[in-house]
C-alpha atoms as a PDB file:
ATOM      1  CA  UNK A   1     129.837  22.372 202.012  1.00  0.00           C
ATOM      2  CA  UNK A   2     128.274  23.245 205.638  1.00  0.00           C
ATOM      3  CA  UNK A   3     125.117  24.203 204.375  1.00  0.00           C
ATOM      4  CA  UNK A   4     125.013  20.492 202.437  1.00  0.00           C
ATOM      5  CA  UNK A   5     125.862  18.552 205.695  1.00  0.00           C
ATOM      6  CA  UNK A   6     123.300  20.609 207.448  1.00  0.00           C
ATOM      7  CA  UNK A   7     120.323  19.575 205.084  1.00  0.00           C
ATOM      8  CA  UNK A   8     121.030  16.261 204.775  1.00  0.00           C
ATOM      9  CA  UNK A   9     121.148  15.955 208.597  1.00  0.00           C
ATOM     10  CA  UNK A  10     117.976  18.450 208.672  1.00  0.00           C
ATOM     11  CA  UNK A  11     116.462  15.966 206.125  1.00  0.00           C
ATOM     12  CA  UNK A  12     116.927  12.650 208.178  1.00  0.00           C
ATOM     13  CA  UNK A  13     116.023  13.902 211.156  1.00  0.00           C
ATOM     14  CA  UNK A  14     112.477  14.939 209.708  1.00  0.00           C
ATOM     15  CA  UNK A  15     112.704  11.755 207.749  1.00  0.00           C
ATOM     16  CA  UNK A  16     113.599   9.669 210.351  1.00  0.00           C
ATOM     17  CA  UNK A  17     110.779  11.146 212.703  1.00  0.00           C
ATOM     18  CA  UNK A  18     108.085  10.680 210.106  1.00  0.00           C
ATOM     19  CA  UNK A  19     108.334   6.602 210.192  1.00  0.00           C
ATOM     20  CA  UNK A  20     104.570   4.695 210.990  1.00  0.00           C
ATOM     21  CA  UNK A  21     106.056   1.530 211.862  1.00  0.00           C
ATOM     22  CA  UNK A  22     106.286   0.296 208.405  1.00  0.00           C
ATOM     23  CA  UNK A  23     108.933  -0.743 206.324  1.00  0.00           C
ATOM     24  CA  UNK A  24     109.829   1.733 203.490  1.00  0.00           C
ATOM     25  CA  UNK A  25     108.729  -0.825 201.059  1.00  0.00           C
ATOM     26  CA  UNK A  26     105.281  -0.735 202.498  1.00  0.00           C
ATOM     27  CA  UNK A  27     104.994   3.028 202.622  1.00  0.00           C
ATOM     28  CA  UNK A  28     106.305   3.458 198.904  1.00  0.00           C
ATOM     29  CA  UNK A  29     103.422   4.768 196.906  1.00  0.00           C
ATOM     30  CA  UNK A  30     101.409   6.114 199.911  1.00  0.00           C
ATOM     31  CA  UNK A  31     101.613   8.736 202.172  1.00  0.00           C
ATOM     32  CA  UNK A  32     104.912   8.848 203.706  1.00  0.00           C
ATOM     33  CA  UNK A  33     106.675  11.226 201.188  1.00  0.00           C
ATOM     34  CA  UNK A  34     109.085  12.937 203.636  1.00  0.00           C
ATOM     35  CA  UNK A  35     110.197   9.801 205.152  1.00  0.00           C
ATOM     36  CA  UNK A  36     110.130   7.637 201.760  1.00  0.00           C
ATOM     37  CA  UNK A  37     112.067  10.911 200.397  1.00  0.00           C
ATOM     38  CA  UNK A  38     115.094  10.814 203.306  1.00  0.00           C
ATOM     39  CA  UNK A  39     115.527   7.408 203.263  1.00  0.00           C
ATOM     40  CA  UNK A  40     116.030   6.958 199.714  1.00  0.00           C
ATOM     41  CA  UNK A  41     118.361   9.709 200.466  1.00  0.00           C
ATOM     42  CA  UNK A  42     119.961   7.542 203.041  1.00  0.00           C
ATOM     43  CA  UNK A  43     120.538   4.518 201.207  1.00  0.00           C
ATOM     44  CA  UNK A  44     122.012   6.241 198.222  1.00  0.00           C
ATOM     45  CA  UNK A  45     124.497   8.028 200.514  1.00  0.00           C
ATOM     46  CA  UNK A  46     125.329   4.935 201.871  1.00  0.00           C
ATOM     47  CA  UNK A  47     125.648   2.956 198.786  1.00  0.00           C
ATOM     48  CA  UNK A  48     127.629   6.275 197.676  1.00  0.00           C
ATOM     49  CA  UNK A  49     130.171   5.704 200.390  1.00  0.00           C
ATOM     50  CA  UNK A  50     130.742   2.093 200.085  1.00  0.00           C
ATOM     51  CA  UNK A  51     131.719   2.212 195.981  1.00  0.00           C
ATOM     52  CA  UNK A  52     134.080   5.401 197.082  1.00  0.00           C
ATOM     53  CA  UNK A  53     135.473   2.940 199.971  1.00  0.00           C
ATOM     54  CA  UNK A  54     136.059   0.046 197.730  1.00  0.00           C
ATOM     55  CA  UNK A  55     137.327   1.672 195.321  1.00  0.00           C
ATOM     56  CA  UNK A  56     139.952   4.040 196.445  1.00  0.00           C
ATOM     57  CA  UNK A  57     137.606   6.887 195.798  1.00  0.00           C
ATOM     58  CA  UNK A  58     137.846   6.178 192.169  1.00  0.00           C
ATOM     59  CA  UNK A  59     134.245   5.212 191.782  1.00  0.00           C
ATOM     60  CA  UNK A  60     131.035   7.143 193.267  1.00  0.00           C
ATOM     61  CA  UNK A  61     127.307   6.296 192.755  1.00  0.00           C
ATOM     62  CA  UNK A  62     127.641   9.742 190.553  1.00  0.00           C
ATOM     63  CA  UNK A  63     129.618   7.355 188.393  1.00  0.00           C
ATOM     64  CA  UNK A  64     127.314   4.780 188.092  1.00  0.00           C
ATOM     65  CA  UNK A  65     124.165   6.739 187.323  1.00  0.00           C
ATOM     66  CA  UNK A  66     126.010   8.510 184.402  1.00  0.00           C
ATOM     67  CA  UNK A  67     127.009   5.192 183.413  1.00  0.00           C
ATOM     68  CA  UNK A  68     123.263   4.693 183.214  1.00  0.00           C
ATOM     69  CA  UNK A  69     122.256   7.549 181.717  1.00  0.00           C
ATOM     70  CA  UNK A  70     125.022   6.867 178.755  1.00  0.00           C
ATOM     71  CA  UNK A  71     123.584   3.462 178.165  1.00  0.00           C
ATOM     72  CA  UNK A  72     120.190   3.319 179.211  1.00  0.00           C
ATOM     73  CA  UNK A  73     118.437   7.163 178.824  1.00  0.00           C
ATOM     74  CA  UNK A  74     116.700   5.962 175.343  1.00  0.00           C
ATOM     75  CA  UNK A  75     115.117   2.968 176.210  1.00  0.00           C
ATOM     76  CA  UNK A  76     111.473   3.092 175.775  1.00  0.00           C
ATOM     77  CA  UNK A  77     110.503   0.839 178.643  1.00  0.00           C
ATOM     78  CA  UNK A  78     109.483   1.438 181.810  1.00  0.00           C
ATOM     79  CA  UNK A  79     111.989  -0.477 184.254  1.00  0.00           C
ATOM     80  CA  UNK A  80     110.836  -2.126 187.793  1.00  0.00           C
ATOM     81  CA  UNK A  81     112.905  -0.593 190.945  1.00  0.00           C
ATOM     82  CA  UNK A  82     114.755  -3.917 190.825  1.00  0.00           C
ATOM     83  CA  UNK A  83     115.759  -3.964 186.976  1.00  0.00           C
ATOM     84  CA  UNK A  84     117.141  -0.016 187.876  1.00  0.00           C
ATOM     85  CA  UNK A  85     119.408  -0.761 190.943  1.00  0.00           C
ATOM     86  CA  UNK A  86     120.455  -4.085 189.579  1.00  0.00           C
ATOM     87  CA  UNK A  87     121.605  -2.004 186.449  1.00  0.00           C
ATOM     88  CA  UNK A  88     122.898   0.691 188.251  1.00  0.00           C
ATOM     89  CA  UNK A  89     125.320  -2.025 190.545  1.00  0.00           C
ATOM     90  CA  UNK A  90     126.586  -3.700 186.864  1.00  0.00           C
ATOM     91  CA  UNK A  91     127.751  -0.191 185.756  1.00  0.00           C
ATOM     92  CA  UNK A  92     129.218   0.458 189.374  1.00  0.00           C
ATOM     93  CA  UNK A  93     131.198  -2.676 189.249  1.00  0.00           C
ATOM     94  CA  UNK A  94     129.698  -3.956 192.500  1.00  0.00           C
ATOM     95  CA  UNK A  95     126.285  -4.205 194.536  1.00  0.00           C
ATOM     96  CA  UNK A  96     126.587  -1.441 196.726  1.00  0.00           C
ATOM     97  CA  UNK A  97     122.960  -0.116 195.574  1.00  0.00           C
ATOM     98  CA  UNK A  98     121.744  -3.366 195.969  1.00  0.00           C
ATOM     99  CA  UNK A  99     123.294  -4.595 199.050  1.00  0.00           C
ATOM    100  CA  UNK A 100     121.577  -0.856 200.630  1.00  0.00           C
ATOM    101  CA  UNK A 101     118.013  -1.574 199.197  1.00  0.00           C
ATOM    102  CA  UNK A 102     118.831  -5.205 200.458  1.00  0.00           C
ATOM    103  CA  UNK A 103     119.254  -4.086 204.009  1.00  0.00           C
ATOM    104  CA  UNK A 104     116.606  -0.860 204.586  1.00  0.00           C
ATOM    105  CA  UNK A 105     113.256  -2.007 201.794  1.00  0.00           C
ATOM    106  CA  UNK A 106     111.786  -4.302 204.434  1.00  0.00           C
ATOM    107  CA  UNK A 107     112.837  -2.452 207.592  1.00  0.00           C
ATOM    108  CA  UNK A 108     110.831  -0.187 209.752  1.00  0.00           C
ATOM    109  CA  UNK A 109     113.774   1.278 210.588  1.00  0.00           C
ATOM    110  CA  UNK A 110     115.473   4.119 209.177  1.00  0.00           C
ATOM    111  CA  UNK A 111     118.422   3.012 207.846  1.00  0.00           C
ATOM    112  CA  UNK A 112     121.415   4.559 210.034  1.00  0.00           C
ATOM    113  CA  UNK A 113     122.013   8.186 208.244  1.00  0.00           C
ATOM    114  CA  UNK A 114     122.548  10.027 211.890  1.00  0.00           C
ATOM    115  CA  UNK A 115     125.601   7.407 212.037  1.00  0.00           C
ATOM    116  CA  UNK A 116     126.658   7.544 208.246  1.00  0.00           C
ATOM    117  CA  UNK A 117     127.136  10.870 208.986  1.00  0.00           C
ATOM    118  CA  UNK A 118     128.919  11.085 212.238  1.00  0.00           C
ATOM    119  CA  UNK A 119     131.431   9.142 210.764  1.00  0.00           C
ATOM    120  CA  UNK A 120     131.723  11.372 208.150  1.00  0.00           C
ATOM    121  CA  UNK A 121     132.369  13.884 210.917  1.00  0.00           C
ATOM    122  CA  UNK A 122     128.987  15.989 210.355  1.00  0.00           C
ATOM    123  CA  UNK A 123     126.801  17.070 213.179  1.00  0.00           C
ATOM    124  CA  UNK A 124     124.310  19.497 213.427  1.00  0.00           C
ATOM    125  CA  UNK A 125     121.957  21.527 214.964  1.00  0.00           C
ATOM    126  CA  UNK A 126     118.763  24.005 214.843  1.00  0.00           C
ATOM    127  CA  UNK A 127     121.747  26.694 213.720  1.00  0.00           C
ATOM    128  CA  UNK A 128     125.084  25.590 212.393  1.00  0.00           C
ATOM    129  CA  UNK A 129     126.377  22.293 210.999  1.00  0.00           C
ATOM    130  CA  UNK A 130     130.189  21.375 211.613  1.00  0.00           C
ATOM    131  CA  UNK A 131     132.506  19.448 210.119  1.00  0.00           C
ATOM    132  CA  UNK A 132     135.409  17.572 211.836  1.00  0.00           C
ATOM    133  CA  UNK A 133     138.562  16.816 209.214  1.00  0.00           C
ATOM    134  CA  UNK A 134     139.256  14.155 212.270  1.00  0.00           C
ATOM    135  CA  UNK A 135     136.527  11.628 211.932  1.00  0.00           C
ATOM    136  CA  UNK A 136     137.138   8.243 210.141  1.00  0.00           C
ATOM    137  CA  UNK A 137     135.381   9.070 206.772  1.00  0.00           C
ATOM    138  CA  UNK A 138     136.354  12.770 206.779  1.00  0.00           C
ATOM    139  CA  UNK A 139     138.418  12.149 203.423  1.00  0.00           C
ATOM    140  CA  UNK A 140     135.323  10.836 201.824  1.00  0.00           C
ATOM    141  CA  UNK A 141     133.160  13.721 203.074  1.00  0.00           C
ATOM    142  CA  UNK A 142     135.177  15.976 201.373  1.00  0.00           C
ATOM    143  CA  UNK A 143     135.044  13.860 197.982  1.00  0.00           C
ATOM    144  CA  UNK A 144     131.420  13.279 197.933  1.00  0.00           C
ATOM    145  CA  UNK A 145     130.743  17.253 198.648  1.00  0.00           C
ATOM    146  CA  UNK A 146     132.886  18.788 196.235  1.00  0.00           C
ATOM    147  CA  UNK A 147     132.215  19.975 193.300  1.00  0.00           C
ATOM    148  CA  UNK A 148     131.745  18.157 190.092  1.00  0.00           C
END
């Protein structure tokens, strides 16, 4: 479980470092592969975090995508980015996804993974990652890393 807290928060930092100024939606497709990469990564986690909250932890974004997969795998067609989270928030039950892309596409901002995971009572360094069963989202940290 450490060493997953420690790469995600390995993974932002680089990503988060690696901005040019544009938004994500305008680096899509070009260079900016780390920071395209981690911030994806971000917003999933994030849209992750708020089905688990609003459901009682009885839904996850794991949940949706299988959803997707069990409905959607054999179609031929290639979807647009919009047509996939827009499908992926109907078999959630509600527009986390959505809502995310909504708030990070047309920032120049990273979206706030440093502070997603604080309150999920990860921090890091160069050598160890730790975990504090105190912080506010503690109970979902432990959901979203176990096992499946």
């Amino acid at each position: 479980m450490r060493a997953h807290a420690g790469i995600l928060d390995d993974g932002f930092r680089r990503g988060a470092a690696s901005g040019t100024g544009r938004s994500l939606a305008d680096q899509a497709g070009g260079r900016a592969y780390e920071r395209v990469y981690w911030a994806g990564a971000a917003i999933a986690l994030e849209a992750d975090l708020e089905l688990r909250r609003r459901s009682g932890g009885s839904r996850s974004l794991d949940d949706a995508l299988s959803a997707l997969r069990t409905c959607c795998a054999d179609d031929p067609r290639a979807w647009t980015a919009a047509e996939m989270v827009a499908r992926i928030d109907q078999a959630a039950g509600a527009p986390a996804l959505g809502d995310a892309v909504a708030r990070h596409l047309h920032s120049a901002e990273f979206p706030p993974a440093r502070a997603l995971l604080t309150r999920l009572g990860v921090t890091a360094d160069d050598r160890d990652a730790r975990l504090d069963d105190t912080a506010p989202d503690a109970a979902l940290r432990r959901a979203l890393l176990e096992p499946h």
